[in-house]
Protein backbone atom coordinates (compact mmCIF):
# COMPACT_ATOMS: atom_id res chain seq x y z
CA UNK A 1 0.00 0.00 0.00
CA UNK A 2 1.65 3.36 -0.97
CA UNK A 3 2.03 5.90 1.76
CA UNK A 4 2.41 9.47 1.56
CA UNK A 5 3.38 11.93 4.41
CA UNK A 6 1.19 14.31 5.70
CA UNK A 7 0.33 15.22 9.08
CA UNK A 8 -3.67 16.10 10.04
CA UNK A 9 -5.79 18.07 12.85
CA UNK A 10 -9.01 17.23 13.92
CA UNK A 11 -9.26 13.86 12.15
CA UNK A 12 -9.88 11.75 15.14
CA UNK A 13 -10.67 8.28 13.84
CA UNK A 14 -9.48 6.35 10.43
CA UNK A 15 -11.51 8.58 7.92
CA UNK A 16 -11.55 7.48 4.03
CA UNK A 17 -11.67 10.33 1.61
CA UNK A 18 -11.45 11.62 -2.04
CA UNK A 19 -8.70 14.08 -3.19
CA UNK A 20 -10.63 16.82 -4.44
CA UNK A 21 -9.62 20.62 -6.12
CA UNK A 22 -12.70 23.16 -4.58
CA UNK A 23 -13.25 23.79 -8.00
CA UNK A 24 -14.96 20.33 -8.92
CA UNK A 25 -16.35 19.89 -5.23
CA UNK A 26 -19.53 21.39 -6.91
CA UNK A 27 -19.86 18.16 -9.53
CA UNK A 28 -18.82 15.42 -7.17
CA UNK A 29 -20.51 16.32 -4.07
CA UNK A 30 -22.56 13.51 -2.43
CA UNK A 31 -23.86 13.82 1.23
CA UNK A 32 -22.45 10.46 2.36
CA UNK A 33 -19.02 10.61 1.37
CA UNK A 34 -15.82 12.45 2.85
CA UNK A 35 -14.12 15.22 0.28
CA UNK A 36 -10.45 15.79 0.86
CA UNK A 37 -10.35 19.18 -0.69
CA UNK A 38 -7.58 20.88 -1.96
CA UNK A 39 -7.39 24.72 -1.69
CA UNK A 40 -5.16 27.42 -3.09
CA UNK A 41 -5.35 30.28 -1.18
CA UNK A 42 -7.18 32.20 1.75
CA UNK A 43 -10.20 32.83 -0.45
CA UNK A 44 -10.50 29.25 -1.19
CA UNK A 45 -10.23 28.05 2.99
CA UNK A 46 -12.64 31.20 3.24
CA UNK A 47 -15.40 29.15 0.69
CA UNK A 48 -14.62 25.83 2.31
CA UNK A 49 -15.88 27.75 5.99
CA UNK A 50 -19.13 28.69 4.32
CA UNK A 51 -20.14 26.06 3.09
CA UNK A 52 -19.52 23.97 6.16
CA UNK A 53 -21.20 26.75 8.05
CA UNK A 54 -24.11 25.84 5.42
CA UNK A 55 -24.23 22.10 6.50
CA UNK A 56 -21.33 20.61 4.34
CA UNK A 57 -19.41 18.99 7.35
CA UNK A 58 -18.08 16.44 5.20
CA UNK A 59 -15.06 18.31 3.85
CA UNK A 60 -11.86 18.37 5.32
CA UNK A 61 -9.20 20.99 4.32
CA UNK A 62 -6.22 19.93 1.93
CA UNK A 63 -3.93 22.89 3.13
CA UNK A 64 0.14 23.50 2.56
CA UNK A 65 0.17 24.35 6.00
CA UNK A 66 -1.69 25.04 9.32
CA UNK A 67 -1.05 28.59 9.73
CA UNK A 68 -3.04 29.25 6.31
CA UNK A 69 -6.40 27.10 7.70
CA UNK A 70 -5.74 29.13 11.37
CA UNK A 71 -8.92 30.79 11.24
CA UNK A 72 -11.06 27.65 9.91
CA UNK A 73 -12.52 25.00 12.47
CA UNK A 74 -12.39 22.67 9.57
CA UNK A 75 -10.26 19.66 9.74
CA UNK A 76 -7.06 19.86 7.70
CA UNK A 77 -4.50 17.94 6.44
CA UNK A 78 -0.68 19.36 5.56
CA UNK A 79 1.26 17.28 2.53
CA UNK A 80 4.28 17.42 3.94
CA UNK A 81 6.28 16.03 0.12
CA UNK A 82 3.02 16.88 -2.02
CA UNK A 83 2.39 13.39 -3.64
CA UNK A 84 -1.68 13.20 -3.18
CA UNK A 85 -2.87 13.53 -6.45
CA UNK A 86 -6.48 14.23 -7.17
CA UNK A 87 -9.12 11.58 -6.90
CA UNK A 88 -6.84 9.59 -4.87
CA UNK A 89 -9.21 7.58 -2.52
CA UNK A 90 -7.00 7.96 0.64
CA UNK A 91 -7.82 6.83 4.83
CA UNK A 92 -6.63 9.63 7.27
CA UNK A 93 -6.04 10.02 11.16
CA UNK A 94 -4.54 12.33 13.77
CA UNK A 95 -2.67 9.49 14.72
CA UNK A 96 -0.84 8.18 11.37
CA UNK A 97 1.64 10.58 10.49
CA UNK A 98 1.00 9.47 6.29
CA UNK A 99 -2.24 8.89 4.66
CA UNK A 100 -2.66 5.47 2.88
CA UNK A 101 -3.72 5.51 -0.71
CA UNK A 102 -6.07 2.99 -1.23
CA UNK A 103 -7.17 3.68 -4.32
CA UNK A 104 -5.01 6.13 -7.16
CA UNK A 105 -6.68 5.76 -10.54
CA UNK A 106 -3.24 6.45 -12.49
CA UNK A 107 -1.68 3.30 -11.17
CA UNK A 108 -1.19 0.26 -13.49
CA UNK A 109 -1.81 -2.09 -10.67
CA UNK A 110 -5.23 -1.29 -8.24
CA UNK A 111 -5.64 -4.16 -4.87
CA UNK A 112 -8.05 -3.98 -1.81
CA UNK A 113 -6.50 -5.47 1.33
CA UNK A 114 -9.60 -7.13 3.25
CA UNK A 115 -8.05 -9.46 5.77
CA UNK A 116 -4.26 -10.19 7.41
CA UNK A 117 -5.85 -13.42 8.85
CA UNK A 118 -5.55 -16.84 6.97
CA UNK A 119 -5.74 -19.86 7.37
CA UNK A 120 -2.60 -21.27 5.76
CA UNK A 121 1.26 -20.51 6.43
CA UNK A 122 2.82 -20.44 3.84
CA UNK A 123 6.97 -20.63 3.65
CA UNK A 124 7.56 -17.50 1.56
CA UNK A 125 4.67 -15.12 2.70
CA UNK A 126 4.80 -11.95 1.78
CA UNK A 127 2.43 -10.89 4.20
CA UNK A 128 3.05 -12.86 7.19
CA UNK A 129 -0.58 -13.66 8.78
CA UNK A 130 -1.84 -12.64 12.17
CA UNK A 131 -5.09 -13.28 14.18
CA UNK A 132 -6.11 -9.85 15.38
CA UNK A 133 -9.62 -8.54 14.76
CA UNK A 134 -9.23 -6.52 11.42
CA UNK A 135 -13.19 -6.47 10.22
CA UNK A 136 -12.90 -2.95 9.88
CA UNK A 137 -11.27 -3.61 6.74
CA UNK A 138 -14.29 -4.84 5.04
CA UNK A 139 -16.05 -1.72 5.71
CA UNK A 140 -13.26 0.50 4.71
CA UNK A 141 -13.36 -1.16 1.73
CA UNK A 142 -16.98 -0.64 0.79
CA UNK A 143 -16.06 2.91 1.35
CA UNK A 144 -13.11 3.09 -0.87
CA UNK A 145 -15.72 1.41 -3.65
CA UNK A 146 -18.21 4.25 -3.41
CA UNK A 147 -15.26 6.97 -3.08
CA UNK A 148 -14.02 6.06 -6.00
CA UNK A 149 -14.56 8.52 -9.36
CA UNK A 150 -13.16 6.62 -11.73
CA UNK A 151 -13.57 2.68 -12.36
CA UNK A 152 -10.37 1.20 -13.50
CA UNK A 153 -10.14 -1.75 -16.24
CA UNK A 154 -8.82 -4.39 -12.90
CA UNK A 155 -9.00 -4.50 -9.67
CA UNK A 156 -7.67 -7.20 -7.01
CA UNK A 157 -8.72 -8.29 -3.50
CA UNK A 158 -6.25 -9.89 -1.29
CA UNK A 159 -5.10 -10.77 2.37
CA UNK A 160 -4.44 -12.86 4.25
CA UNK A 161 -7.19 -15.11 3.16
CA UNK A 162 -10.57 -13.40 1.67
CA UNK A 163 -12.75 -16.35 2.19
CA UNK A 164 -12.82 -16.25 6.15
CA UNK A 165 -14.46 -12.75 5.49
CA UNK A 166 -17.47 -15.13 4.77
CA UNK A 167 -20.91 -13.26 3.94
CA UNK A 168 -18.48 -9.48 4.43
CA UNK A 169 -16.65 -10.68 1.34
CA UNK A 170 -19.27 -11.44 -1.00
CA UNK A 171 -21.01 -7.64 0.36
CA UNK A 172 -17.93 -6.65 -0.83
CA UNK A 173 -17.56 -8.10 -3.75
CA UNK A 174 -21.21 -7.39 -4.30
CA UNK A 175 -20.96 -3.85 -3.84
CA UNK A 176 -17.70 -3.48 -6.27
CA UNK A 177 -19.26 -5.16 -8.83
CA UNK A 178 -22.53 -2.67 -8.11
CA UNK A 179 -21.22 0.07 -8.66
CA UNK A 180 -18.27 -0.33 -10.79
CA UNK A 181 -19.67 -2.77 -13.33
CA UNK A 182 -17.44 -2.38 -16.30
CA UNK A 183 -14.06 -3.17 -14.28
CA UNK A 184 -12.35 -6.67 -14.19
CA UNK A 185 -11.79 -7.97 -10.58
CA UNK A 186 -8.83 -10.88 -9.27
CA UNK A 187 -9.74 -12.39 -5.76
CA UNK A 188 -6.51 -13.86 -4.47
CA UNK A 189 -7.36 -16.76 -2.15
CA UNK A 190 -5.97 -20.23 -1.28
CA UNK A 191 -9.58 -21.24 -2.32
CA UNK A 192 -9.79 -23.68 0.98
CA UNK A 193 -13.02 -22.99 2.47
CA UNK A 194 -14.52 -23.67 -1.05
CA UNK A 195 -14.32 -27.39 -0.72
CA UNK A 196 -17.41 -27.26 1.97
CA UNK A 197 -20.12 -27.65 -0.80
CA UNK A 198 -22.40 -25.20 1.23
CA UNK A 199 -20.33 -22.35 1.76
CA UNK A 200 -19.06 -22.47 -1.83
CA UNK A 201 -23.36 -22.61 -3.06
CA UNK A 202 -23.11 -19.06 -0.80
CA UNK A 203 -20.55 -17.42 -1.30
CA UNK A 204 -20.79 -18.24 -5.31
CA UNK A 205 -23.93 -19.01 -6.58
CA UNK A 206 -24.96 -15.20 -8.55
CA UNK A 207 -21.61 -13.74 -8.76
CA UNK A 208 -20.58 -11.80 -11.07
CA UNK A 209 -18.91 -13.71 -14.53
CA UNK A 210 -16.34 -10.13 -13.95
CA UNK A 211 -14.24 -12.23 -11.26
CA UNK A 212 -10.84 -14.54 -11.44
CA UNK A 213 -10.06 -16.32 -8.25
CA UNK A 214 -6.00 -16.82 -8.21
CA UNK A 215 -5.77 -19.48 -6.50
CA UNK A 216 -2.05 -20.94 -5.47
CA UNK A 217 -0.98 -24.57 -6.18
CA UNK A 218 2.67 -25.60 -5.49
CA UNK A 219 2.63 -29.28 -5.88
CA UNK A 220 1.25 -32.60 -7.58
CA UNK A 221 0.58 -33.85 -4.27
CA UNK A 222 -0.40 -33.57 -0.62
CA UNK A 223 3.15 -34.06 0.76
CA UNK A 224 4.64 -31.44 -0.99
CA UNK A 225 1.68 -28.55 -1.48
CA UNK A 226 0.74 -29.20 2.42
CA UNK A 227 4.69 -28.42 2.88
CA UNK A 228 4.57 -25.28 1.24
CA UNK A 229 1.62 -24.38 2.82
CA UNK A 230 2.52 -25.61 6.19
CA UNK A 231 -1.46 -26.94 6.72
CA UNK A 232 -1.85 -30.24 6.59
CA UNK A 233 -4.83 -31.15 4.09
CA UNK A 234 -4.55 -28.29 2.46
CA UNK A 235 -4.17 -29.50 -0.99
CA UNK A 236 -7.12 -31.71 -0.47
CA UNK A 237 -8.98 -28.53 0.32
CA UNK A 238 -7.65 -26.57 -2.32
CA UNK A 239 -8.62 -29.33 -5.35
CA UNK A 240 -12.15 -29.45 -3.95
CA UNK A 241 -12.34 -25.62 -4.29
CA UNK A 242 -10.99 -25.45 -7.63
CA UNK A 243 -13.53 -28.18 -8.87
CA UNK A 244 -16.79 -25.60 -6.76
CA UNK A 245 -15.23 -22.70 -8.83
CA UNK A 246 -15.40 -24.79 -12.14
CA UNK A 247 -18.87 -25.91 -11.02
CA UNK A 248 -20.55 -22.41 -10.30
CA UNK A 249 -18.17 -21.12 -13.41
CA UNK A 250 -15.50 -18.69 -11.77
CA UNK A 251 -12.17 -17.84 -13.81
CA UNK A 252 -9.48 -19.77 -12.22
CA UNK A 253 -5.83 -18.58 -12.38
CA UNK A 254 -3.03 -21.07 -10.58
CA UNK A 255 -0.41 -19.52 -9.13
CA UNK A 256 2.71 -20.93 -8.47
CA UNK A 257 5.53 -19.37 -6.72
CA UNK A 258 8.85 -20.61 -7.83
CA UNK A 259 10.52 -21.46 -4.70
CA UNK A 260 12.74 -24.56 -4.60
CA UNK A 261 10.81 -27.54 -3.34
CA UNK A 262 8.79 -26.05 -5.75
CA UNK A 263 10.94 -25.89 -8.82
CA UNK A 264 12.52 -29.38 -7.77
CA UNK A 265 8.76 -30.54 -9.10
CA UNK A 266 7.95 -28.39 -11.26
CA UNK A 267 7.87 -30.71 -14.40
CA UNK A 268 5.15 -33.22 -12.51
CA UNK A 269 3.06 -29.76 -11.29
CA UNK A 270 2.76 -29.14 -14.88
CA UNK A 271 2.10 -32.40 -15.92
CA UNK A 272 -0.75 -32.70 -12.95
CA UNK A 273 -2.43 -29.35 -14.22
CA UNK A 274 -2.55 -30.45 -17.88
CA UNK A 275 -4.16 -33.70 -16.65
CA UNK A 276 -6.48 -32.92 -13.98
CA UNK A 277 -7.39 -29.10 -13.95
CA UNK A 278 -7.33 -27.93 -17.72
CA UNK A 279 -10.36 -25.87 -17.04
CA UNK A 280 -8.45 -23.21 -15.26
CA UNK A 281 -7.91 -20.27 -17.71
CA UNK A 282 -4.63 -19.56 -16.97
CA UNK A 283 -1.22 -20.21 -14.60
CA UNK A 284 1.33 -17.85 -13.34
CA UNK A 285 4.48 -18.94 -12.90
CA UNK A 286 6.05 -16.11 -10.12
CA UNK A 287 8.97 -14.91 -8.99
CA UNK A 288 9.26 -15.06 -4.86
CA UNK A 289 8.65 -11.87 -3.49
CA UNK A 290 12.12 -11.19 -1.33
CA UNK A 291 10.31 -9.84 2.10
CA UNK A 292 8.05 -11.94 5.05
CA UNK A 293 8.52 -14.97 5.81
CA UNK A 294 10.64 -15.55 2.58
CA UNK A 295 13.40 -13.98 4.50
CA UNK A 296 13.38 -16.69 7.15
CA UNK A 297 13.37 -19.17 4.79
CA UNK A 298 16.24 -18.13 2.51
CA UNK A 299 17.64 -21.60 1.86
CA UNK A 300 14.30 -22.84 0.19
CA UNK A 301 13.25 -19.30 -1.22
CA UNK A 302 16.23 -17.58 -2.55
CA UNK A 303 16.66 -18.60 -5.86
CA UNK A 304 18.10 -17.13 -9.12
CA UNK A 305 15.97 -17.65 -11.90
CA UNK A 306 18.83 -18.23 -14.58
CA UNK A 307 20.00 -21.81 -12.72
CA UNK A 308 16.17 -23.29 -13.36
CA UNK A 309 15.99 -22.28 -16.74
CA UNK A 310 15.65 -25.83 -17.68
CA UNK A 311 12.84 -26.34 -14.96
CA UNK A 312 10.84 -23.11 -16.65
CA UNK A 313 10.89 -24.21 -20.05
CA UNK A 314 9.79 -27.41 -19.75
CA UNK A 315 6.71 -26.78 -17.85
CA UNK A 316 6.02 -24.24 -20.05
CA UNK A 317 5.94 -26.63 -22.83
CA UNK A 318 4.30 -29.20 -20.82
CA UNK A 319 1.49 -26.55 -20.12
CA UNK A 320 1.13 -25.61 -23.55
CA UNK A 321 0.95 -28.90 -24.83
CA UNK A 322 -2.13 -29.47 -22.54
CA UNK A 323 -3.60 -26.30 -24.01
CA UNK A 324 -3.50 -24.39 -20.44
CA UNK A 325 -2.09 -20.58 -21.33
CA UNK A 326 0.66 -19.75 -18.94
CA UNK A 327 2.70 -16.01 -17.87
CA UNK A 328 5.55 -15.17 -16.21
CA UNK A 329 5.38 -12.94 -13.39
CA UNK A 330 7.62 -10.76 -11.02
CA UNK A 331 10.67 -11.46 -13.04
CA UNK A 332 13.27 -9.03 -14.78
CA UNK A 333 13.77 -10.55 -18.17
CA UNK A 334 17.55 -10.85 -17.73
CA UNK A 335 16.48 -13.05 -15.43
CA UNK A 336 15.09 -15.31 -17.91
CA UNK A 337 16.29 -17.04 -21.38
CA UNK A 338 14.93 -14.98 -24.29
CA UNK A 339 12.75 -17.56 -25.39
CA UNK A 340 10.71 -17.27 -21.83
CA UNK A 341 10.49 -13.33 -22.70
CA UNK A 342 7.07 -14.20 -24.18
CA UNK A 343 5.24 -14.84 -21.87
CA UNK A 344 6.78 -12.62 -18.83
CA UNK A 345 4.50 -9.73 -17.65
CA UNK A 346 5.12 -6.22 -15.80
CA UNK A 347 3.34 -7.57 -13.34
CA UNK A 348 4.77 -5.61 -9.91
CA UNK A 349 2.73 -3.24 -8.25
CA UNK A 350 3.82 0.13 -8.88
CA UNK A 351 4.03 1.01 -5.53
CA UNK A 352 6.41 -1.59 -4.54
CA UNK A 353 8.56 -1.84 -7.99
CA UNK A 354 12.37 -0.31 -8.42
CA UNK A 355 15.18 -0.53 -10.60
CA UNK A 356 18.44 -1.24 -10.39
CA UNK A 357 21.28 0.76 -11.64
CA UNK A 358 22.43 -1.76 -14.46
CA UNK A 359 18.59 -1.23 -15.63
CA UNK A 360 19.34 2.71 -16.25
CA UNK A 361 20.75 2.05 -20.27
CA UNK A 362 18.85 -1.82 -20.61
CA UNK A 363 17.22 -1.74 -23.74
CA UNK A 364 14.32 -3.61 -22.53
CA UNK A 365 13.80 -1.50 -19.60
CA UNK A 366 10.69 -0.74 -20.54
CA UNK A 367 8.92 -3.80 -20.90
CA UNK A 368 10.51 -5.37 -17.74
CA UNK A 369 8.62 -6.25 -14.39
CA UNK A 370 11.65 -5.12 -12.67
CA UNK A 371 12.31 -5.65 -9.12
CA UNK A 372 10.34 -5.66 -5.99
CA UNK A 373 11.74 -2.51 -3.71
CA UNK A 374 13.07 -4.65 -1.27
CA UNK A 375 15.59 -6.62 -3.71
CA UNK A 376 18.71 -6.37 -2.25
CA UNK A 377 21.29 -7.50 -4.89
CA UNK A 378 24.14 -8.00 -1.89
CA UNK A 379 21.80 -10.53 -0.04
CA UNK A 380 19.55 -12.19 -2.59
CA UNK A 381 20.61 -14.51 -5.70
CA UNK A 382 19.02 -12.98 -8.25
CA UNK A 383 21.47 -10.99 -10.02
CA UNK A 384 21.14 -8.17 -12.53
CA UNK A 385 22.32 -7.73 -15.95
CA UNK A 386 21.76 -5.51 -18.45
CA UNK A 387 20.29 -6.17 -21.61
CA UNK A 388 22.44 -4.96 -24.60
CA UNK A 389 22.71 -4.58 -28.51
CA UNK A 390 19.67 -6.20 -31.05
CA UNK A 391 16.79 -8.23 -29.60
CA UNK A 392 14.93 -10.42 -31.25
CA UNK A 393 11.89 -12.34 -29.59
């Protein structure tokens, strides 16, 4: 989630709000929703008074300081490096000292975080999971959905696990769909709690046709998936969900993260998919995401791409010889043999995506994923090397 410093007065609990200049206020003003709005100058803090004094207490001062709001009772908020942009759907509080951006239009990559619980442990989290009561998150999220101006082409959900939000995450899925109608949505979820026939007939039966569930698989069998997973029956589970989401027909992506029990079987994962789930429309082969628990777990994690080459390939082929489409994701391309550049996507968030310096004169800078900010070339395998002279793909 991208944060951005600012510092606030008056704003007392977590408040969600759209980045507004005064001058559209006018077009965009709804009664039930909380305006973040930008002003110029003195006149424009003087116009923001008035109309609260008329009734409007749902605005809260964008300011570039406190002394210029000192004669407004209006809450305010300073940018203290000016990177809100307009329309960005952002939550507030006097005690964060940075506003989260939930939702910025602009960005390539859009996710809703709903849950840090789950109900799997997996060895190369990226979100390590913990058991505190975070239900306000479903209905911050139902506020970020009807903050929202724009509707962008995709939009994920992820945790933790989604699916122990029960009835909360189809209201929110629901109420996405609802109101933003036109856009594509990704659910990431271990698909577990799918298997029990009855909450899959709830929690599916009417959705939307707009939804892909990515659902992870990281081996042919119990022993190894349940190992990755660190939940015993989870692969059991997870088939039984998959075969729910076929039967109410959901979009299925697999994902598979390329650690190294994982790549060690990569050839019979393949091989399984092709033979028993060829209904899924797609499978993303990933990159491991260098922070959580994949940093405890560096011997079985850490790998660099360019030793499994061989591994990559051939389930690639084995995929496509089943007919099952299959993308790269979360790797640079030097990472890769050129005849893998096919099928590798930009796939990092853009919050969380860097360069390195060898990257600066790459040719194919600019259709690389890149890194993840927290590569740290001194500590992790994966090396970088710049692409150079004529490509041909």
């Amino acid at each position: 989630m991208r944060k951005v410093r600012v510092r606030t007065r008056g704003v007392e609990y977590r408040t969600v709000a759209i980045v507004i200049p005064l001058e559209k206020l006018s077009a965009q003003w709804r009664p039930e929703l909380r305006f973040l709005v930008r002003v110029a100058d003195v006149d424009d803090i003087s116009k923001v008074a008035r109309l609260r004094s008329a009734g409007l207490n749902n605005l809260i001062l964008l300011v570039p300081n406190f002394l210029a709001a000192e004669g407004c009772q209006a809450e305010a908020v300073v940018e203290t490096d000016g990177n809100l942009m307009d329309e960005d759907v952002v939550a507030i509080a006097d005690h964060m000292n940075h506003a989260h951006v939930l939702f910025r239009y602009t960005d390539q990559h859009h996710t809703i975080f709903l849950t840090n619980r789950c109900n799997s442990y997996c060895l190369m989290c990226s979100q390590p999971p913990t058991k505190h009561d975070d239900s306000w998150l479903v209905n911050e999220a139902v506020e970020v959905a009807n903050h929202m101006a724009s509707s962008p082409h995709t939009l994920g959900f992820s945790g933790g696990e989604p699916l122990l939000l029960g009835e909360h995450l189809r209201l929110v899925l629901d109420t996405f769909t609802h109101l933003h109608p036109n856009t594509r949505y990704d659910v990431l979820s271990n698909g577990r709690l799918l298997a029990d026939p009855i909450y899959a007939e709830r929690m599916l039966k009417g959705l939307s046709e707009r939804l892909t569930w990515m659902v992870p698989i990281y081996g042919h069998a119990d022993f190894l998936h349940d190992f990755v997973v660190q939940s015993p029956g989870a692969f059991e589970e997870t088939l039984a969900g998959l075969l729910n989401l076929r039967r109410f027909g959901q979009a299925v992506q697999l994902r598979i993260v390329l650690i190294r029990p994982v790549l060690e079987n990569l050839a019979a994962l393949c091989e399984f998919i092709g033979r028993n789930l060829p209904f899924v429309r797609e499978v993303a082969l990933m990159a491991c995401e260098p922070i959580g628990f994949a940093l405890a777990n560096p011997e079985l994690t850490d790998v660099d791409l360019r030793d499994w080459s061989a591994e990559l390939s051939h389930g690639l082929r084995t995929l496509k010889r089943a007919k099952v489409p299959a993308i790269l994701m979360n790797a640079p391309l030097c990472a890769l043999p050129q005849t893998l550049w096919p099928y590798a996507h930009k796939s990092i968030s853009d919050w969380k995506r860097k360069f390195a310096e060898e990257c600066v004169t790459c040719i194919v800078k600019t259709d690389c994923a890149g890194l993840f900010s927290w590569h740290d070339p001194s500590k992790h395998s994966m090396k970088i090397q710049k692409i150079e002279g004529i490509i041909n793909v």
